[in-house]
C-alpha atoms as a PDB file:
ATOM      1  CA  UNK A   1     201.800  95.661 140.409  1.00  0.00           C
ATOM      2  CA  UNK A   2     199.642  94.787 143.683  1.00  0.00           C
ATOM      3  CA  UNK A   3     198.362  91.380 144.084  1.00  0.00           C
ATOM      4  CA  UNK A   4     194.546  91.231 143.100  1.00  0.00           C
ATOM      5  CA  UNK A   5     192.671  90.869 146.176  1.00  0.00           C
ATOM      6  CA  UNK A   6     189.346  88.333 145.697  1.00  0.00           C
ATOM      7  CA  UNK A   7     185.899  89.918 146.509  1.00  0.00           C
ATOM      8  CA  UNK A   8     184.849  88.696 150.126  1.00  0.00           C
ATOM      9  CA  UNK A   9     182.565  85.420 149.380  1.00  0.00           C
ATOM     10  CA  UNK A  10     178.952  85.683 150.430  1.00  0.00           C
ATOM     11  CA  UNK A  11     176.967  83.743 152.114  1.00  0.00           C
ATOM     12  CA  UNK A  12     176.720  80.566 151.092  1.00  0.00           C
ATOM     13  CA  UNK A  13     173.786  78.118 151.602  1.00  0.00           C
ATOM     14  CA  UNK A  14     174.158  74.748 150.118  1.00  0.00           C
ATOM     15  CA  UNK A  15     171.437  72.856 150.239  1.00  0.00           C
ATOM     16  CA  UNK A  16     170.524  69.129 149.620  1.00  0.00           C
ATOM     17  CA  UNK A  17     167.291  67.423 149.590  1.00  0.00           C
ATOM     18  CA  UNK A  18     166.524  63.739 149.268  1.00  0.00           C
ATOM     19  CA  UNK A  19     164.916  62.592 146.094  1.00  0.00           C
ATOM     20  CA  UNK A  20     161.825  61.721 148.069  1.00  0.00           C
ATOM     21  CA  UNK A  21     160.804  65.045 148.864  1.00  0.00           C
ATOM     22  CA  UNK A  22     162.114  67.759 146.197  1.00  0.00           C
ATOM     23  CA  UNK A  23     158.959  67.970 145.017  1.00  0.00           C
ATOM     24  CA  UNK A  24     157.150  68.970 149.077  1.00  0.00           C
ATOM     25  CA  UNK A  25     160.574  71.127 149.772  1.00  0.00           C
ATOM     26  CA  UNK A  26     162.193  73.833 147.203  1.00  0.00           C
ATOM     27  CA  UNK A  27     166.178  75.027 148.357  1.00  0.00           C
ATOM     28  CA  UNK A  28     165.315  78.645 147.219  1.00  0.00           C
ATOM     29  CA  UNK A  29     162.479  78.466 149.985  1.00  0.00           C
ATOM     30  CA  UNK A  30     164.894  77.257 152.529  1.00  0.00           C
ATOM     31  CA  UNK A  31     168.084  79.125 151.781  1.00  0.00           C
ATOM     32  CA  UNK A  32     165.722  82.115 152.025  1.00  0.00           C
ATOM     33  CA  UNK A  33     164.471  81.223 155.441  1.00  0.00           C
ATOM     34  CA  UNK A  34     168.519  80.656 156.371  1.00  0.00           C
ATOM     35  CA  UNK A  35     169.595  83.957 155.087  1.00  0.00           C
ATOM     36  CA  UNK A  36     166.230  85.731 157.298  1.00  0.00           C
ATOM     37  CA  UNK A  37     168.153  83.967 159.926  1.00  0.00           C
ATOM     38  CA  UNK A  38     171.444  84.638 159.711  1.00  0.00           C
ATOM     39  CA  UNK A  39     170.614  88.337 159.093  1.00  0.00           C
ATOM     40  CA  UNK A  40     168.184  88.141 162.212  1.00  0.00           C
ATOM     41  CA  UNK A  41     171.472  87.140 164.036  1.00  0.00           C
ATOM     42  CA  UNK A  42     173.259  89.569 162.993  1.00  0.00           C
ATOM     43  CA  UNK A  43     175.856  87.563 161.064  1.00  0.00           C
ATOM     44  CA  UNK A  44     177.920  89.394 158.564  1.00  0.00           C
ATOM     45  CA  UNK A  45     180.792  88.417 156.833  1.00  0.00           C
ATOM     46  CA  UNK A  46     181.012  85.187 154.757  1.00  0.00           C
ATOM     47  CA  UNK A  47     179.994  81.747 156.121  1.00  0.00           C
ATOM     48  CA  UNK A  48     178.730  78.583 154.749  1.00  0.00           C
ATOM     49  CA  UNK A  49     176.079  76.683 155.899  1.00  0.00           C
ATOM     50  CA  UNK A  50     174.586  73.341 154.807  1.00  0.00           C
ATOM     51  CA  UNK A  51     171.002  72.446 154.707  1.00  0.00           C
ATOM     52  CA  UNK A  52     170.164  68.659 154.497  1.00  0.00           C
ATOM     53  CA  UNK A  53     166.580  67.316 154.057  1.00  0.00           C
ATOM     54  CA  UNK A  54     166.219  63.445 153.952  1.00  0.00           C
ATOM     55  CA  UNK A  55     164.026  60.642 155.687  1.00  0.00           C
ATOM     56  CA  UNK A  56     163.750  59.254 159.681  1.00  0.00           C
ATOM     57  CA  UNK A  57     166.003  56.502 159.224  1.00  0.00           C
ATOM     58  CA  UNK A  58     169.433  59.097 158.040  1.00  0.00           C
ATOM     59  CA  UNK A  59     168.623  60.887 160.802  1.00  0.00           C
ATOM     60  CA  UNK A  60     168.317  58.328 163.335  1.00  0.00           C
ATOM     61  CA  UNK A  61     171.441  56.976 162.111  1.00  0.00           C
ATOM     62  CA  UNK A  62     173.337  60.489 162.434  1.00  0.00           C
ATOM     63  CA  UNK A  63     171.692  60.978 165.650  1.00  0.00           C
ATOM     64  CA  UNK A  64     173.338  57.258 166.751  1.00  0.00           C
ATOM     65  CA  UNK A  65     176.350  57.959 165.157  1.00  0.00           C
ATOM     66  CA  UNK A  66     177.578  61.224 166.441  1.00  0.00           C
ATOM     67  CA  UNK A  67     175.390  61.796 169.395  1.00  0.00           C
ATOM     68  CA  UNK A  68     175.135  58.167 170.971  1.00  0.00           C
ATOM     69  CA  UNK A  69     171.424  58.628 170.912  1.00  0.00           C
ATOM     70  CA  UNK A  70     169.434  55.323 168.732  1.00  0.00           C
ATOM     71  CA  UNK A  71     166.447  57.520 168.895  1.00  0.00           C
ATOM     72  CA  UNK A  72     164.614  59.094 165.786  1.00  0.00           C
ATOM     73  CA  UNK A  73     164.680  63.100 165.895  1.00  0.00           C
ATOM     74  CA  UNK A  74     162.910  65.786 163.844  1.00  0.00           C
ATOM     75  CA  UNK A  75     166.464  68.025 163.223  1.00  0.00           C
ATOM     76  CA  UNK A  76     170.172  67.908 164.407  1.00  0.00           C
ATOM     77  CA  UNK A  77     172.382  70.526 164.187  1.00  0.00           C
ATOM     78  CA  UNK A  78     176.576  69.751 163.602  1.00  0.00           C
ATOM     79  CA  UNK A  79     178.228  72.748 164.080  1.00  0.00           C
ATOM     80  CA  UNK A  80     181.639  73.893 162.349  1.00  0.00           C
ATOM     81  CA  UNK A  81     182.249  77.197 163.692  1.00  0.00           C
ATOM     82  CA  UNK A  82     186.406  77.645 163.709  1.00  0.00           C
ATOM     83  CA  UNK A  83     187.260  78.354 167.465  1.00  0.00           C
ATOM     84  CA  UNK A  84     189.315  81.153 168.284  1.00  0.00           C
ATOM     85  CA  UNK A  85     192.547  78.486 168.386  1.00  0.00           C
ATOM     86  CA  UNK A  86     191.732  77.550 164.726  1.00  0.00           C
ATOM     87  CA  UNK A  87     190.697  80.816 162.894  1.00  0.00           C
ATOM     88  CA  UNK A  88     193.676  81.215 161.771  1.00  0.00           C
ATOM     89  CA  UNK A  89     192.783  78.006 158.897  1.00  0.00           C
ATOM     90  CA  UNK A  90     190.809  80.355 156.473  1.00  0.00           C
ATOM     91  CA  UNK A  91     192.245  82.524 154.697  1.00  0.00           C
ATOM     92  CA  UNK A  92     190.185  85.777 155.301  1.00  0.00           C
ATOM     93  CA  UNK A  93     188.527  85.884 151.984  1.00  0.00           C
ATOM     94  CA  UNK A  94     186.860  82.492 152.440  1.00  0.00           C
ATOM     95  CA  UNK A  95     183.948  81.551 154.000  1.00  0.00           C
ATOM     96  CA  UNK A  96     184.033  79.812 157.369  1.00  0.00           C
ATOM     97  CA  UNK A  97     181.313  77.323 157.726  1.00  0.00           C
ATOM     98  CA  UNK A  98     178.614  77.411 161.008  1.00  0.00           C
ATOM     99  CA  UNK A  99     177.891  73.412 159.980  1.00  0.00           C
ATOM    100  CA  UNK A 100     174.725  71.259 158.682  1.00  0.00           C
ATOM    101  CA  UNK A 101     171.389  71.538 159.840  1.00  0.00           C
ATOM    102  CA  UNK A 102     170.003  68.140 159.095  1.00  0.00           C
ATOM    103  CA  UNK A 103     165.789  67.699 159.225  1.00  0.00           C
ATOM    104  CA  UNK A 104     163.813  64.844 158.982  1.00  0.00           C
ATOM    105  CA  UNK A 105     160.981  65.576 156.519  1.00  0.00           C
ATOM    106  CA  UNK A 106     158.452  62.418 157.598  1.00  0.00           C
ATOM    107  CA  UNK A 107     158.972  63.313 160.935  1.00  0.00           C
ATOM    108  CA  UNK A 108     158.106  66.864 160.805  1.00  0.00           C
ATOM    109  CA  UNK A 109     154.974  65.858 158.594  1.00  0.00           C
ATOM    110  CA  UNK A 110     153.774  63.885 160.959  1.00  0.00           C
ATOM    111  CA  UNK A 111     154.640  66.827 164.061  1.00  0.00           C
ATOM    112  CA  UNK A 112     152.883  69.594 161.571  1.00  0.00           C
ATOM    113  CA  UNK A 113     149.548  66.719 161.023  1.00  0.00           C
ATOM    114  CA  UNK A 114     149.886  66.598 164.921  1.00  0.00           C
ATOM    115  CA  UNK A 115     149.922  70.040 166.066  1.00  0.00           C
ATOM    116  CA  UNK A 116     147.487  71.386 163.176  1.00  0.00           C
ATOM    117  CA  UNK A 117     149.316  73.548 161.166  1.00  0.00           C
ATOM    118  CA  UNK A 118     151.310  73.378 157.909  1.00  0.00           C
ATOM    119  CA  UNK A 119     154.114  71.294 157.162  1.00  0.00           C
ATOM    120  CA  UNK A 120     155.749  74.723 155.567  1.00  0.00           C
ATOM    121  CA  UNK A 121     155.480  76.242 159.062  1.00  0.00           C
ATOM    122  CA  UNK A 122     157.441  72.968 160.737  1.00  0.00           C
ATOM    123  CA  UNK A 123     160.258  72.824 158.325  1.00  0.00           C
ATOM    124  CA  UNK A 124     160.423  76.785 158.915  1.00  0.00           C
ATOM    125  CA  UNK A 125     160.344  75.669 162.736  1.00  0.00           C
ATOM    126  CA  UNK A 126     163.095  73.178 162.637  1.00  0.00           C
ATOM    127  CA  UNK A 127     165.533  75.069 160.316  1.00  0.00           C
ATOM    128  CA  UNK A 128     165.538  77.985 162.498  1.00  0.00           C
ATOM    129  CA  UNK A 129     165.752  76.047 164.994  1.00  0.00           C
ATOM    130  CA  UNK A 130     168.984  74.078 163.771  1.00  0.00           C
ATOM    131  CA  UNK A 131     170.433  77.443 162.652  1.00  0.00           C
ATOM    132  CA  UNK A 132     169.982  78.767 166.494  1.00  0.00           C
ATOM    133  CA  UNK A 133     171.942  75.583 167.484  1.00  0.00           C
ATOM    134  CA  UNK A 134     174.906  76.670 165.022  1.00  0.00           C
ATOM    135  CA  UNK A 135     174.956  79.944 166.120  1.00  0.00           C
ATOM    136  CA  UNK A 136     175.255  79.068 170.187  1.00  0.00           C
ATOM    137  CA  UNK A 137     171.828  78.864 171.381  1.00  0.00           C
ATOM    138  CA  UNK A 138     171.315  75.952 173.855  1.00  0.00           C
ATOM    139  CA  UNK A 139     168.764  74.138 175.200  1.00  0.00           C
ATOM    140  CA  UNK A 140     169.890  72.061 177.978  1.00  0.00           C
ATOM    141  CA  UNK A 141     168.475  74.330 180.830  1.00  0.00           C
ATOM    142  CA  UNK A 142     165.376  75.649 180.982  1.00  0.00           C
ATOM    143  CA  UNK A 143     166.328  79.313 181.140  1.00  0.00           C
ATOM    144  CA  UNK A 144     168.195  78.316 178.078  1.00  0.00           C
ATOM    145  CA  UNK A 145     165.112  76.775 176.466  1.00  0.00           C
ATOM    146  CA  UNK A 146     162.685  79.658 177.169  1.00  0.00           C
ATOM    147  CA  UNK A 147     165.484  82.312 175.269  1.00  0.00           C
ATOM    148  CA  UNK A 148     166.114  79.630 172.588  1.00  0.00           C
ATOM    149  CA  UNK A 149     162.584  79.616 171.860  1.00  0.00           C
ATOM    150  CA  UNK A 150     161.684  83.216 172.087  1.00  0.00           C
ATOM    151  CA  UNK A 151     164.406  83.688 169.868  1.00  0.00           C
ATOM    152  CA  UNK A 152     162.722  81.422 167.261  1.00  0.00           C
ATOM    153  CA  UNK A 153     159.139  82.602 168.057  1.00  0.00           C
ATOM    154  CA  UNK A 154     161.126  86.390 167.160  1.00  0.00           C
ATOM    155  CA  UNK A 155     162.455  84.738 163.805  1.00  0.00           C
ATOM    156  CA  UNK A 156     159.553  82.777 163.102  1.00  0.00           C
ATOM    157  CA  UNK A 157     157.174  86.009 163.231  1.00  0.00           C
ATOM    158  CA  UNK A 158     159.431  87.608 160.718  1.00  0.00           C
ATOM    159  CA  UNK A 159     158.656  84.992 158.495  1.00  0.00           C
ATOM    160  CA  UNK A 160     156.327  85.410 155.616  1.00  0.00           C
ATOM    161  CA  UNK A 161     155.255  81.653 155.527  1.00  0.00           C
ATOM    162  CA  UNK A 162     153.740  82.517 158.898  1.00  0.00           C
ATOM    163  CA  UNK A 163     150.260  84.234 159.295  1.00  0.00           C
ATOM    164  CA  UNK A 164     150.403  85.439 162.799  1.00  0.00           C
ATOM    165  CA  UNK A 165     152.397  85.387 166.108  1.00  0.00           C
ATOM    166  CA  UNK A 166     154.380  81.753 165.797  1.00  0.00           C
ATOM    167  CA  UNK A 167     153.491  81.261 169.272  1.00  0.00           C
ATOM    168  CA  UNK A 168     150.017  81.167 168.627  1.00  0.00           C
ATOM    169  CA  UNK A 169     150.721  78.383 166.006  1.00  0.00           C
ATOM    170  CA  UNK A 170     152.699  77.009 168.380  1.00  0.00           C
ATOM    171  CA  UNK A 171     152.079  77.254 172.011  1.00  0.00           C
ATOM    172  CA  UNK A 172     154.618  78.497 174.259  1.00  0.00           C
ATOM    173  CA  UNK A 173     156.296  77.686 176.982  1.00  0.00           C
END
């Protein structure tokens, strides 16, 4: 008799959310907005990704910890992506894991009260934006920054949280 073979996992989007603000953020709204993404990105196969939201001061503290910056931040990315060297760790039926997207919810309260527009619309913002991050996109020149962000403005329209173009919410570059 042949071995039983294990259906291929799916996507899988765990998320955690600080007590403080499960009742201003709902996982099924953000693992939505991660799967528009990953799709967007043309990701198939099975991955993992994890979706943190907590307060300024864990993220300040991540940001210290693992990026040597004591500066408070609105999202951080750590990616997890196997490299071609270590693929071979999974077996194939498992998910490989992108990373954690990590947002600070105060922060991007106070960014949405800043710039005028809904604090739905800034979460939206950052996660794509973290999820970009995992998936390669760069911002440390500012060619890279211009394609990062039209990239997001692309996702972002795609959206239905959104009402119209995100740069218009936004502003652009």
């Amino acid at each position: 008799m042949a071995p039983q073979r294990r259906p291929l996992a799916a996507q899988r989007i765990d998320v955690r959310i600080a007590l403080a603000f499960r009742a201003a953020v709902r996982a099924p709204w953000l693992r939505a907005i991660a799967r528009r993404v990953l799709m967007a990105q043309g990701v198939a196969g099975p991955v993992q990704v994890g979706i943190i939201v907590t307060d300024d001061e864990t993220v300040r503290g991540l940001s210290r910890r693992f990026l040597g910056r004591d500066e408070p931040t609105d999202v951080i990315s750590f990616g997890l992506a196997a490299t071609d060297e270590v693929s071979f760790a999974l077996p194939p039926e498992e998910a490989a894991s992108l990373g954690e997207v990590v947002i600070a919810y105060p922060t991007a309260v106070r960014q949405a009260e800043e710039a005028g527009r809904a604090i739905e619309v800034e979460v939206a913002h950052l996660l794509v934006h973290g999820l970009l991050h995992l998936l390669g996109y760069d911002h440390q020149r500012l060619e890279d920054e211009r394609a990062m962000r039209r990239r997001e403005e692309e996702v972002l329209a795609g959206l239905p949280i959104l009402v119209g173009p995100f740069e218009r919410l936004h502003g652009g570059l």
